[in-house]
N, C-alpha and C. Protein backbone atom coordinates (compact mmCIF):
# COMPACT_ATOMS: atom_id res chain seq x y z
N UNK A 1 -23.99 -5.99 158.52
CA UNK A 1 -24.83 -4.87 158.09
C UNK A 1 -25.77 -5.35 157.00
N UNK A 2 -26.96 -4.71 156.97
CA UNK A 2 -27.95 -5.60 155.97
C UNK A 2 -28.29 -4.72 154.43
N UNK A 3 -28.08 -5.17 154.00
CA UNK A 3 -27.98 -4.59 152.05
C UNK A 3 -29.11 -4.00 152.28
N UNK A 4 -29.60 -3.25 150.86
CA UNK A 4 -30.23 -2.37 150.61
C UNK A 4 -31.59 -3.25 150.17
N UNK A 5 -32.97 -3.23 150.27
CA UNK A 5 -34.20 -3.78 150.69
C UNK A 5 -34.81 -2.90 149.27
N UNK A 6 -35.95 -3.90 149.17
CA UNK A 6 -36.51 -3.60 148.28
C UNK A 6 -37.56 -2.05 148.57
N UNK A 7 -37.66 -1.30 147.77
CA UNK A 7 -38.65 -0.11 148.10
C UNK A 7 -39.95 0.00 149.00
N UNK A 8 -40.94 -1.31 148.45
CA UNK A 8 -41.83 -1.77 149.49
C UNK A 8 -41.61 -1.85 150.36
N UNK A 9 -40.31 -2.40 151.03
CA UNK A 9 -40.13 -2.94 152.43
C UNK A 9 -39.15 -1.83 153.25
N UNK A 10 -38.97 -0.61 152.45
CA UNK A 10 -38.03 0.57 153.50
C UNK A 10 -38.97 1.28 154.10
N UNK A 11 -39.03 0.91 155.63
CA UNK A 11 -39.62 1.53 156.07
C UNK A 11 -38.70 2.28 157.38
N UNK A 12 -39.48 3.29 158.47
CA UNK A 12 -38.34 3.80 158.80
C UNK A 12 -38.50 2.72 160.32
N UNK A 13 -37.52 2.43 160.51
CA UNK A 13 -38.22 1.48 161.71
C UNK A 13 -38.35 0.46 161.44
N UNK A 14 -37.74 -1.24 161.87
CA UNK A 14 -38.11 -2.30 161.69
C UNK A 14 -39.24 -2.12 163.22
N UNK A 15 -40.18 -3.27 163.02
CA UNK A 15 -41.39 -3.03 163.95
C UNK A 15 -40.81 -3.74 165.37
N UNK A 16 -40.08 -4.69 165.01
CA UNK A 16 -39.36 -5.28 166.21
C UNK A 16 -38.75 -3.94 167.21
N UNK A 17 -37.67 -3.11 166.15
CA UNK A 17 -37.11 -2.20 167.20
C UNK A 17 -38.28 -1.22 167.79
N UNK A 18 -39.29 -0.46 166.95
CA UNK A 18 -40.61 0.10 167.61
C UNK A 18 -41.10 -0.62 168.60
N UNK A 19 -41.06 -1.54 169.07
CA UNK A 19 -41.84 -1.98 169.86
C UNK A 19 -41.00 -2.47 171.42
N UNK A 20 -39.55 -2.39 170.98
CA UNK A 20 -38.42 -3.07 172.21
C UNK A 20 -37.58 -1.55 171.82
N UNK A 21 -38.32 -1.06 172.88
CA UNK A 21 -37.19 0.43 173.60
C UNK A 21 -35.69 -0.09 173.75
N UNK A 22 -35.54 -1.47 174.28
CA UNK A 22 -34.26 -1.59 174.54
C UNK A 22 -33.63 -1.98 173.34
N UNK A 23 -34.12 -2.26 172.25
CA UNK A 23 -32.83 -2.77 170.66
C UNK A 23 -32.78 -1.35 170.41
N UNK A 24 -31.38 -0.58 170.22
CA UNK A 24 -31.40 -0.13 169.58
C UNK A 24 -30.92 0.74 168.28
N UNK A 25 -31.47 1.34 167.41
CA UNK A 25 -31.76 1.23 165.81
C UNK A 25 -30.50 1.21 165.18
N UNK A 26 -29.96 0.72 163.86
CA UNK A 26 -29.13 0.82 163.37
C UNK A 26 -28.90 1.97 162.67
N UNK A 27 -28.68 3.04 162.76
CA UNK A 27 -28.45 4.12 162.57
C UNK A 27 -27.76 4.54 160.93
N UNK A 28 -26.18 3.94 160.99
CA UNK A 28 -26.21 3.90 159.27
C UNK A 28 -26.75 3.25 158.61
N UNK A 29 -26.86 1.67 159.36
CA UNK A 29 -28.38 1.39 158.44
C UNK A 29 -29.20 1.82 157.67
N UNK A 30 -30.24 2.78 158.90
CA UNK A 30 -31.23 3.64 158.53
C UNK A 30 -30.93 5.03 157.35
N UNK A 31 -29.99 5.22 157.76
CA UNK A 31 -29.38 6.42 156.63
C UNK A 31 -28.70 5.73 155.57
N UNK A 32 -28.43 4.68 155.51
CA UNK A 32 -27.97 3.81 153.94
C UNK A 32 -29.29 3.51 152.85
N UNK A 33 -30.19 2.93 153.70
CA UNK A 33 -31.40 2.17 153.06
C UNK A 33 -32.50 3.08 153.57
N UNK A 34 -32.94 4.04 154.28
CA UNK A 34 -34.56 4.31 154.27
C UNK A 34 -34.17 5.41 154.77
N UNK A 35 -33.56 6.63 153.73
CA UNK A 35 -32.87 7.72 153.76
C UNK A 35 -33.74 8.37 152.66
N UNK A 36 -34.91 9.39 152.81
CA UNK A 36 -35.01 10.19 152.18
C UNK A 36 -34.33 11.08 151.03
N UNK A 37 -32.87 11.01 151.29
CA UNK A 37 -32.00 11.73 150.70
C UNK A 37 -31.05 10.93 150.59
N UNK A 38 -30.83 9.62 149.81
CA UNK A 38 -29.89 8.47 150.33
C UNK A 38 -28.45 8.94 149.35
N UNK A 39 -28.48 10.05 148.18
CA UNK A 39 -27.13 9.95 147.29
C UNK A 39 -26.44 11.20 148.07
N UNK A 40 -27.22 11.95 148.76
CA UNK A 40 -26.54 13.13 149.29
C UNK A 40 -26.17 13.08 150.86
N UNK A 41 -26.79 11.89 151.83
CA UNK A 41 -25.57 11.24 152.81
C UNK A 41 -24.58 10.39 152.79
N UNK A 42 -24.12 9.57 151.24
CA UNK A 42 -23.43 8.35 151.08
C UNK A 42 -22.40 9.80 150.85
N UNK A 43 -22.54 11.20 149.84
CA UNK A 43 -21.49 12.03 149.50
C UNK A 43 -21.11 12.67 150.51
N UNK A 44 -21.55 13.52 151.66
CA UNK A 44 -21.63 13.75 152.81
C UNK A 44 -20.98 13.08 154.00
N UNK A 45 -21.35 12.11 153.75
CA UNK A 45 -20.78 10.99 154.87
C UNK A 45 -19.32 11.16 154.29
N UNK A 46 -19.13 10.26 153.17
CA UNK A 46 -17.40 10.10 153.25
C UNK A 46 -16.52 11.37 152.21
N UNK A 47 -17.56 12.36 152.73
CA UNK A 47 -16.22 13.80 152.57
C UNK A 47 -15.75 13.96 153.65
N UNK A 48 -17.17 14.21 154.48
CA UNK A 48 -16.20 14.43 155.87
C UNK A 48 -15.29 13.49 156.56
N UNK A 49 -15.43 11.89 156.20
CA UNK A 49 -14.47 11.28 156.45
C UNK A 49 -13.26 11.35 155.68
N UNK A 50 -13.14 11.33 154.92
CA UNK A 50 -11.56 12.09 154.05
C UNK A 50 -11.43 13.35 154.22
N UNK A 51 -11.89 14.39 154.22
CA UNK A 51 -11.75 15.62 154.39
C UNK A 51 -11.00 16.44 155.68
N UNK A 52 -12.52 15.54 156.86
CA UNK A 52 -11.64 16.00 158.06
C UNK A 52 -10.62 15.49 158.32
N UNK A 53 -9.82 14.37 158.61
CA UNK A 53 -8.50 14.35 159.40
C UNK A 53 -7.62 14.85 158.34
N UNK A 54 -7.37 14.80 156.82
CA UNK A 54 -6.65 15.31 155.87
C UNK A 54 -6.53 16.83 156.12
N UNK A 55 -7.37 17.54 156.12
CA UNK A 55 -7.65 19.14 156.79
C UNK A 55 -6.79 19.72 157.86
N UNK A 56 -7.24 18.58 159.02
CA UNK A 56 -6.70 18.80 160.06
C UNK A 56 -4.85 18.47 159.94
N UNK A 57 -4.09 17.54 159.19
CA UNK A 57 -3.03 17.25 159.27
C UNK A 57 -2.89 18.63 158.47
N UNK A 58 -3.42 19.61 157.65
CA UNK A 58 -2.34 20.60 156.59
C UNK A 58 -2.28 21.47 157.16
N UNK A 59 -3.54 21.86 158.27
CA UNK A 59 -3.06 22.63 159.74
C UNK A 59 -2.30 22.67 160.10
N UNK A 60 -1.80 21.11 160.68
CA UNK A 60 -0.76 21.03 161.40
C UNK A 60 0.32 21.37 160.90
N UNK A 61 0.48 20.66 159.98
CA UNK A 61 1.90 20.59 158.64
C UNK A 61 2.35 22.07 158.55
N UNK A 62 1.49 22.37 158.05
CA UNK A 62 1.47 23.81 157.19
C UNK A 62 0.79 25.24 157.74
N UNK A 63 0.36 24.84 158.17
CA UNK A 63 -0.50 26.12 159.00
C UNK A 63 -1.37 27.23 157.90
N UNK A 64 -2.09 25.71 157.15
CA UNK A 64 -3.07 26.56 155.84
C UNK A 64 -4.35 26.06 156.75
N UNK A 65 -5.28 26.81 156.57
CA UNK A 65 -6.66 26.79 156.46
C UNK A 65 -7.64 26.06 155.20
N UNK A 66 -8.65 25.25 155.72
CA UNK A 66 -8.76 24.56 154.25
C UNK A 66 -8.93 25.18 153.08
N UNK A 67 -9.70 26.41 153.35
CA UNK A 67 -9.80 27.40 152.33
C UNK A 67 -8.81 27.64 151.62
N UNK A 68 -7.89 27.62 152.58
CA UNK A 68 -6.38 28.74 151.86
C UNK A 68 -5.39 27.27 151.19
N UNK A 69 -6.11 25.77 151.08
CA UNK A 69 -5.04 24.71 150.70
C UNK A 69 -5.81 24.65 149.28
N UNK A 70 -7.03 24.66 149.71
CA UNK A 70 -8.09 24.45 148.38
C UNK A 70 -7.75 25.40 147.06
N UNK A 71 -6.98 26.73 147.44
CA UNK A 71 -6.65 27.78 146.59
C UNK A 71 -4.97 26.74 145.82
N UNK A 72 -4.07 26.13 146.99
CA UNK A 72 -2.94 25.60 146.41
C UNK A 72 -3.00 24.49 145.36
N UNK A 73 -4.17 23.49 146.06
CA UNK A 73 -4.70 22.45 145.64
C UNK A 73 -5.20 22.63 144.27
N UNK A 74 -6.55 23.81 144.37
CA UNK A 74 -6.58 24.24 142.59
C UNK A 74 -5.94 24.83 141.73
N UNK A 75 -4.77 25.51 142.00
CA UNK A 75 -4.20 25.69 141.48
C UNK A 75 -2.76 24.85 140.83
N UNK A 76 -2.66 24.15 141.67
CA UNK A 76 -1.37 22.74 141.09
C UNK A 76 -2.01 22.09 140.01
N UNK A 77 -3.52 21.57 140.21
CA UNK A 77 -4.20 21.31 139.07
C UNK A 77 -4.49 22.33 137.57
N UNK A 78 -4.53 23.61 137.93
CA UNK A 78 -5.10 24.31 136.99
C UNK A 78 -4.39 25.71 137.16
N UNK A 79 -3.14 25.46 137.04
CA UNK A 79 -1.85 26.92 137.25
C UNK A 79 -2.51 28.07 136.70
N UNK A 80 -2.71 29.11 136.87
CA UNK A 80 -2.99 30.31 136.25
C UNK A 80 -5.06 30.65 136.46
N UNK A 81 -5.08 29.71 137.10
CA UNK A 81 -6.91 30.16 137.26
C UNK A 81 -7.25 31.31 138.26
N UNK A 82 -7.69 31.74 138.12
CA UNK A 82 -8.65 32.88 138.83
C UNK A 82 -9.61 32.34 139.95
N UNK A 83 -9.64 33.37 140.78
CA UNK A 83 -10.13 33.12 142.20
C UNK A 83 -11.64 32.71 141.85
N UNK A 84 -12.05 33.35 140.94
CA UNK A 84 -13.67 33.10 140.45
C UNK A 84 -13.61 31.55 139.96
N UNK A 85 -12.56 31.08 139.77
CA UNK A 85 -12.24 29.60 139.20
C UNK A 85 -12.31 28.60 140.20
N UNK A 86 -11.43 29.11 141.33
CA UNK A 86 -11.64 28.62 142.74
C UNK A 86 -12.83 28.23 143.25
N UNK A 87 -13.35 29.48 143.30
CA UNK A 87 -14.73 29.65 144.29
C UNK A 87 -16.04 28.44 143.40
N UNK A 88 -15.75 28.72 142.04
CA UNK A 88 -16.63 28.31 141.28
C UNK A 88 -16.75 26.03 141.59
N UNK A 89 -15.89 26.15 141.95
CA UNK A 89 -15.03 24.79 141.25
C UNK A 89 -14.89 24.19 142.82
N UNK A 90 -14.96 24.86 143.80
CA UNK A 90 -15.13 24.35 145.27
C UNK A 90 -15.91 24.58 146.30
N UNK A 91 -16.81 25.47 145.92
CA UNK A 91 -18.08 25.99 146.85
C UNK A 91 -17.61 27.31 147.67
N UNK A 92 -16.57 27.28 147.88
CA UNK A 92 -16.48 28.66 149.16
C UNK A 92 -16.32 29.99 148.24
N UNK A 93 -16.96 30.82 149.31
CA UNK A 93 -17.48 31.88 148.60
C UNK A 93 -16.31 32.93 148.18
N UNK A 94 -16.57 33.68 147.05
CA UNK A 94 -15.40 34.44 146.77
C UNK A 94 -14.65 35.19 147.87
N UNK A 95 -15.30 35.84 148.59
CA UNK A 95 -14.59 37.06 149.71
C UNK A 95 -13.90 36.05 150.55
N UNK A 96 -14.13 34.59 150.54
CA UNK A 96 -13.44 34.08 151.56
C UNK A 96 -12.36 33.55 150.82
N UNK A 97 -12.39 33.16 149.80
CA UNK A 97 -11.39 32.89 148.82
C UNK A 97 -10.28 33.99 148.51
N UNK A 98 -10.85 34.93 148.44
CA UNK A 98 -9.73 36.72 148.29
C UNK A 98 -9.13 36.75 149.77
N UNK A 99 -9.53 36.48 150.35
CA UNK A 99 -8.80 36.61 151.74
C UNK A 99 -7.76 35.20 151.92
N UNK A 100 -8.07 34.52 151.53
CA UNK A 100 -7.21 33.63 151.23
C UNK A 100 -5.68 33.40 150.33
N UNK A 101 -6.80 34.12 148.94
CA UNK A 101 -5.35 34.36 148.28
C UNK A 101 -4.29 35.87 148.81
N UNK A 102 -5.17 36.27 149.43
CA UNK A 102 -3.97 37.54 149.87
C UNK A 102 -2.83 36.95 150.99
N UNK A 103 -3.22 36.46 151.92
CA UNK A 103 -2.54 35.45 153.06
C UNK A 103 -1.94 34.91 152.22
N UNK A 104 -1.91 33.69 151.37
CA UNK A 104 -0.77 32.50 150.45
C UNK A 104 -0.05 33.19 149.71
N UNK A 105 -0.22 35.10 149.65
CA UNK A 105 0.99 35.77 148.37
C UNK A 105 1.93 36.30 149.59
N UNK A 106 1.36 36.73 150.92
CA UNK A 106 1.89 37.02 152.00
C UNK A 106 3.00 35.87 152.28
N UNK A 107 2.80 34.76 152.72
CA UNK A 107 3.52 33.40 152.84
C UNK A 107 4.37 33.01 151.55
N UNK A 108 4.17 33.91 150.91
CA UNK A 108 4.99 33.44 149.36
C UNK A 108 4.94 32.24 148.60
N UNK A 109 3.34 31.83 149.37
CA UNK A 109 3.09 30.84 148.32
C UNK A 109 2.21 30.87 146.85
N UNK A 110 2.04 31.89 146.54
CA UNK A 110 1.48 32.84 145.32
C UNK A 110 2.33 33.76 144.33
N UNK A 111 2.39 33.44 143.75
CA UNK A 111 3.31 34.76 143.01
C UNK A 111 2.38 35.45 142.99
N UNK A 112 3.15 36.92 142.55
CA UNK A 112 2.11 38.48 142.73
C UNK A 112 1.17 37.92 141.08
N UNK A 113 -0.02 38.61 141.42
CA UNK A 113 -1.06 38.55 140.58
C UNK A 113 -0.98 38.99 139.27
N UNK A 114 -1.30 38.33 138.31
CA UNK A 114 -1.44 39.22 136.60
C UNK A 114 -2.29 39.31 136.34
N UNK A 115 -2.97 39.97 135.31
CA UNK A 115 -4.06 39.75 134.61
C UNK A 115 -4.03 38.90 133.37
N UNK A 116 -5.42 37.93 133.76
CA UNK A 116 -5.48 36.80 132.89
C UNK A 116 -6.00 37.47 131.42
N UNK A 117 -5.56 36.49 130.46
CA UNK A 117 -5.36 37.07 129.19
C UNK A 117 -7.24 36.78 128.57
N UNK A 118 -7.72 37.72 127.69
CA UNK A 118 -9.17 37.90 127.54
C UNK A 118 -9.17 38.97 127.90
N UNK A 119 -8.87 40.11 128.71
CA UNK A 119 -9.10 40.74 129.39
C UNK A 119 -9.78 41.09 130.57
N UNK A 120 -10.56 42.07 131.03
CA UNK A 120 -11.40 42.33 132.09
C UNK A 120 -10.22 42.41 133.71
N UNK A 121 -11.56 42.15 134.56
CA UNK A 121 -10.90 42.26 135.78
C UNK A 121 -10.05 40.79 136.24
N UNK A 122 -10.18 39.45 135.74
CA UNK A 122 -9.62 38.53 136.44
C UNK A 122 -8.19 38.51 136.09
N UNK A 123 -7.65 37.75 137.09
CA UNK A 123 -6.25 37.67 137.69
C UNK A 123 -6.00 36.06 137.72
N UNK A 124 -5.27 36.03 136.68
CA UNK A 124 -4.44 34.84 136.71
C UNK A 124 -3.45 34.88 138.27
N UNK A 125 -3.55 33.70 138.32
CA UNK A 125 -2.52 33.17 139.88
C UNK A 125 -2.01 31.83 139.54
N UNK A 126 -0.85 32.49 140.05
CA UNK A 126 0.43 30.83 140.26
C UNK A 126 1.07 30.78 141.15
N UNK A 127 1.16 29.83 141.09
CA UNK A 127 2.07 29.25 142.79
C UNK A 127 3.35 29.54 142.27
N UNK A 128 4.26 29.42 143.44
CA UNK A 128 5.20 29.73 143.47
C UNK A 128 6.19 28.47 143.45
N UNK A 129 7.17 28.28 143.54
CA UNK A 129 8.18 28.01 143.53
C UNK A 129 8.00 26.78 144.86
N UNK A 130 7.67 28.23 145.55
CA UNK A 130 7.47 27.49 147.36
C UNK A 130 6.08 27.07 147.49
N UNK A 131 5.25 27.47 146.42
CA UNK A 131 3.80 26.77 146.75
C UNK A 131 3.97 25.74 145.63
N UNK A 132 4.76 25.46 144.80
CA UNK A 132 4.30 23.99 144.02
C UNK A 132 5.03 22.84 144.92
N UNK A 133 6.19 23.35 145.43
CA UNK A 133 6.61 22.27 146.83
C UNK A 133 5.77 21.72 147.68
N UNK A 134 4.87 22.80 148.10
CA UNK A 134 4.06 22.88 149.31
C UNK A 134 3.07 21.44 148.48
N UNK A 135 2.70 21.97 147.52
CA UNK A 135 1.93 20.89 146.61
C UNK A 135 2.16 19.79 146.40
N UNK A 136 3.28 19.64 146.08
CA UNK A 136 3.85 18.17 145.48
C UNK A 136 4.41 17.43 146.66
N UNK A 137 4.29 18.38 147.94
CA UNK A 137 4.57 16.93 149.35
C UNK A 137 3.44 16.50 149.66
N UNK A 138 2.07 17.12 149.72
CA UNK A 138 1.17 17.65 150.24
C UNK A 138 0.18 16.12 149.89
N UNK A 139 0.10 16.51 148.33
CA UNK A 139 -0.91 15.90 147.50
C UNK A 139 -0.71 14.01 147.54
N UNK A 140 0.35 13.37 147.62
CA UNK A 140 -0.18 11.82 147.99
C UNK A 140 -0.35 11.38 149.60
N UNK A 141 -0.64 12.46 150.11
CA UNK A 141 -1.74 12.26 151.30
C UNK A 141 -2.37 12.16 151.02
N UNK A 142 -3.20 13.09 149.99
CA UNK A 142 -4.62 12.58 149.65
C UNK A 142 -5.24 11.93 148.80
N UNK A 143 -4.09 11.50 147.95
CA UNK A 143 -4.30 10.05 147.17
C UNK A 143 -4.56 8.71 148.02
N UNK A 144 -3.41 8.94 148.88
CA UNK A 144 -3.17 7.73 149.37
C UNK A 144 -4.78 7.31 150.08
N UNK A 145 -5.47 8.12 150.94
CA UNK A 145 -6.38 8.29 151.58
C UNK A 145 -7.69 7.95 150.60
N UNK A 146 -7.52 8.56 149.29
CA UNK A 146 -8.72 8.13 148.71
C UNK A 146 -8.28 6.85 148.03
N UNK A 147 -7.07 6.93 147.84
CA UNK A 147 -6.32 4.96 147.32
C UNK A 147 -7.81 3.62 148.23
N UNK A 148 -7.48 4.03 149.95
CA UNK A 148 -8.25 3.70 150.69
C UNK A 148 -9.28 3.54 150.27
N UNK A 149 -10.01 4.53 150.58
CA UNK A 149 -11.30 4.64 150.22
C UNK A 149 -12.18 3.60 148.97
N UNK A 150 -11.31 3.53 148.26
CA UNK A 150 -12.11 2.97 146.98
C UNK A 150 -11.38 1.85 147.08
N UNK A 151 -11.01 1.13 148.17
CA UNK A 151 -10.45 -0.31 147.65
C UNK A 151 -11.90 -1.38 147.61
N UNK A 152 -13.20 -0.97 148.42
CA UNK A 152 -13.86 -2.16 147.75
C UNK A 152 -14.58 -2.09 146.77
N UNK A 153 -14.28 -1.04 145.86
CA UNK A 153 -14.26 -1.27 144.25
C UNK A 153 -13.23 -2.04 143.50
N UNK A 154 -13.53 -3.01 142.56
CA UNK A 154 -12.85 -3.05 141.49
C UNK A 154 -12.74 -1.95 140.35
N UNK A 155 -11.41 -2.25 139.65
CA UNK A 155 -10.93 -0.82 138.88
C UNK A 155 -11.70 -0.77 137.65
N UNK A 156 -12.97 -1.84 136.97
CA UNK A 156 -14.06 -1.47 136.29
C UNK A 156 -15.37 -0.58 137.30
N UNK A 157 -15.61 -1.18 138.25
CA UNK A 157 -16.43 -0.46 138.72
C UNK A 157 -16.17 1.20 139.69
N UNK A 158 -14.51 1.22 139.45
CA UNK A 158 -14.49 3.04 139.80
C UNK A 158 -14.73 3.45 139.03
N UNK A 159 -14.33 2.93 137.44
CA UNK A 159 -14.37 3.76 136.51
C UNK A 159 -15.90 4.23 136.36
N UNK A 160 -16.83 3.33 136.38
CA UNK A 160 -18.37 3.81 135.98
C UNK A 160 -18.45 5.05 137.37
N UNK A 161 -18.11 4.15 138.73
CA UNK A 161 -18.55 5.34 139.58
C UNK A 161 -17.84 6.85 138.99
N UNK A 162 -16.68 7.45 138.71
CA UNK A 162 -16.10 8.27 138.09
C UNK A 162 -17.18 8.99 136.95
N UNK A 163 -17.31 8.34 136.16
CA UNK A 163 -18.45 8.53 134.89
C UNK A 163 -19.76 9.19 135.45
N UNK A 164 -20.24 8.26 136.45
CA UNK A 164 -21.91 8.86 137.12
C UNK A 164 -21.29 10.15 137.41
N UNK A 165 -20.07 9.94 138.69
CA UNK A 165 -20.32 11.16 139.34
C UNK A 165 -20.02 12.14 138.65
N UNK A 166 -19.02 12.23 137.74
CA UNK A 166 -18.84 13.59 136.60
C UNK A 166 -20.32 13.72 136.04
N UNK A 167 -21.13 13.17 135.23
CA UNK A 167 -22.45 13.53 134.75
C UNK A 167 -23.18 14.54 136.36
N UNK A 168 -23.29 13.69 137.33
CA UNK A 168 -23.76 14.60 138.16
C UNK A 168 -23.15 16.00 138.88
N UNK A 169 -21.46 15.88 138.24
CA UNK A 169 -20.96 17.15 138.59
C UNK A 169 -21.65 18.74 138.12
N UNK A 170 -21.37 17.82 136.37
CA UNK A 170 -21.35 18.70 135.29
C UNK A 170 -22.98 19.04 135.13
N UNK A 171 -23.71 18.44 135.64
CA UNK A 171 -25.41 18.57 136.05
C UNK A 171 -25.47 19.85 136.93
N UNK A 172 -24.60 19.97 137.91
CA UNK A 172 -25.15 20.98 138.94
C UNK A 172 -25.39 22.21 138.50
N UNK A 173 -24.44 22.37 137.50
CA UNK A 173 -25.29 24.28 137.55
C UNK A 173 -26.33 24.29 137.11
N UNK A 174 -27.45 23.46 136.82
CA UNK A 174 -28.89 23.70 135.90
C UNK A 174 -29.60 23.75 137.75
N UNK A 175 -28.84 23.44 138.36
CA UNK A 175 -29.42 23.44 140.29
C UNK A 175 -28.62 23.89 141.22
N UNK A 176 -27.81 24.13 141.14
CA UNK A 176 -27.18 24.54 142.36
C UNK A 176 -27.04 25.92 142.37
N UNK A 177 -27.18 26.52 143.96
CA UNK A 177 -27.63 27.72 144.10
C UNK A 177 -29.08 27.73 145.09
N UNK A 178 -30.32 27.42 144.50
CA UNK A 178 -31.19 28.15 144.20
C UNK A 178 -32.39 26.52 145.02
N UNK A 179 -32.85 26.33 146.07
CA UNK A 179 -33.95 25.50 146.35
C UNK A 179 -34.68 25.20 145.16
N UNK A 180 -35.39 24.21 145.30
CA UNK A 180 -36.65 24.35 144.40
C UNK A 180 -37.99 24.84 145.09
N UNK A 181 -38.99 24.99 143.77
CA UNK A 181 -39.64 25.84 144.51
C UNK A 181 -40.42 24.76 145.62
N UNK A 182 -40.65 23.31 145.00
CA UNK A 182 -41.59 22.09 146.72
C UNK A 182 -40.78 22.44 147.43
N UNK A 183 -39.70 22.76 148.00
CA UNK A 183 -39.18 22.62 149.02
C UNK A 183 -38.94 24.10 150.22
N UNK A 184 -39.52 25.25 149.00
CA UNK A 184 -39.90 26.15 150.22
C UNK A 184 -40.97 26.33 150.88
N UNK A 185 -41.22 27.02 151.78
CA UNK A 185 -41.90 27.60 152.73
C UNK A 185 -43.17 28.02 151.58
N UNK A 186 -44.79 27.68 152.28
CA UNK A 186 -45.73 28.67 151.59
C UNK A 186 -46.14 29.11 152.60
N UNK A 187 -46.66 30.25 152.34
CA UNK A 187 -46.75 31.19 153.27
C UNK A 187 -48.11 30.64 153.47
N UNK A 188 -49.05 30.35 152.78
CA UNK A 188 -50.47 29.87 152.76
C UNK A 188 -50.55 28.73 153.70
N UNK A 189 -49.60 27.93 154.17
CA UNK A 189 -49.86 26.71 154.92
C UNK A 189 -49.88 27.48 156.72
N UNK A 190 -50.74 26.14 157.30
CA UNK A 190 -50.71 26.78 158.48
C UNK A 190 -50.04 26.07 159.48
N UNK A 191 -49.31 27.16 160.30
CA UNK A 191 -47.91 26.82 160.89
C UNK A 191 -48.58 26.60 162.40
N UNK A 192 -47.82 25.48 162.90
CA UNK A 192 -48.13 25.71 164.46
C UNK A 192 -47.30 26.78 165.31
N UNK A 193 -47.94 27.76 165.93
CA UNK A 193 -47.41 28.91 166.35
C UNK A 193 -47.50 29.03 168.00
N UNK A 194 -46.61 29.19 168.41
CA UNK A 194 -46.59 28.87 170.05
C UNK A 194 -46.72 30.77 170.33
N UNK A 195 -47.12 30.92 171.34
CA UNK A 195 -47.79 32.24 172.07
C UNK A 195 -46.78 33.41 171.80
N UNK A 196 -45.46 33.15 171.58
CA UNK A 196 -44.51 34.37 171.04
C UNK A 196 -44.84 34.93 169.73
N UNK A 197 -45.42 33.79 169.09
CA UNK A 197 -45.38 33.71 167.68
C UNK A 197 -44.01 32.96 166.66
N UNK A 198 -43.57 32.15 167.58
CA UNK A 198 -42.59 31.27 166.72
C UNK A 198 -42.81 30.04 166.24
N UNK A 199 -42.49 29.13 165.31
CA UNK A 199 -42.57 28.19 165.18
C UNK A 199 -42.02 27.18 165.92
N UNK A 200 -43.46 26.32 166.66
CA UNK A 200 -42.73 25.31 167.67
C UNK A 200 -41.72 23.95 166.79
């Protein structure tokens, strides 16, 4: 596989393969090195490679939904957080998260709900008894898997990767949510419009 090329020279297409229909393109290649968006398919790429078959085994195992492991999962880490803690802290949206935690108090892997101390409406949640089990078999699957993952790092260079990627965690809320505005639609530009009136 060929390293990453100097800026001048990423282009999309070596001219050899443009020109011989029959080579053809290196594909992660092309999405490693002359990727428009090159930090958000390297993260992309290997979630869904750890994610999915790990997912799919707690199915099997357990008969949780990822949603409904992600609620066990944050909570073994962070006993007593609130669903708004969840949602906040893993992307899925609250109503799918409440439906979640109602199912894992059903299964008795939740103890019944309190109210978290501060007041207001949130609800402290803890696992149970039978959900910190569920946890503590659960969880060096997915060590082990990311053990993997990072073996062709040395243990100085996870640590910096660790470092970047927290700065870019703790970055997202000044962006996440919300496009920017180059990247929407102006209504002023002119669209090619096929005879229905849709965009071809």
């Amino acid at each position: 596989m060929s390293g990453p090329q100097a800026t001048s020279d990423q282009k999309f297409g070596s001219p050899e393969t443009a020109q011989d229909p029959d080579i053809l393109p290196n594909m992660l290649d092309a999405k490693l090195w002359q990727n428009p968006c090159p930090f958000t398919f390297r993260i992309n790429y290997l979630a869904l490679l750890y994610n999915t078959p790990l997912y799919a085994w707690v199915q099997d195992t357990y008969g949780l939904k990822r949603h409904e492991y992600v609620v066990i999962y944050s909570l073994g880490l962070a006993d007593g957080g609130s669903a708004r803690d969840v949602s906040r802290t893993s992307g899925f949206p609250k109503n799918t998260l409440s439906r979640a935690v109602k199912r894992l108090e059903l299964m008795g892997l939740i103890e019944q709900r309190t109210k978290a101390p501060g007041g207001g409406r949130r609800q402290a949640l803890h696992l149970s008894e039978k959900g910190w089990k569920l946890f503590n078999e659960s969880v060096p699957a997915f060590e082990a898997l990311e053990k993997q993952m990072l073996t062709p790092l040395s243990d100085g260079e996870r640590q910096i990767l660790f470092e970047l990627m927290s700065k870019v965690v703790l970055g997202a809320e000044d962006w996440a949510g919300d496009l920017p505005q180059t990247a929407t639609l102006d209504p002023k530009l002119d669209l090619v419009m096929n005879t229905k009136g849709e965009t071809q």
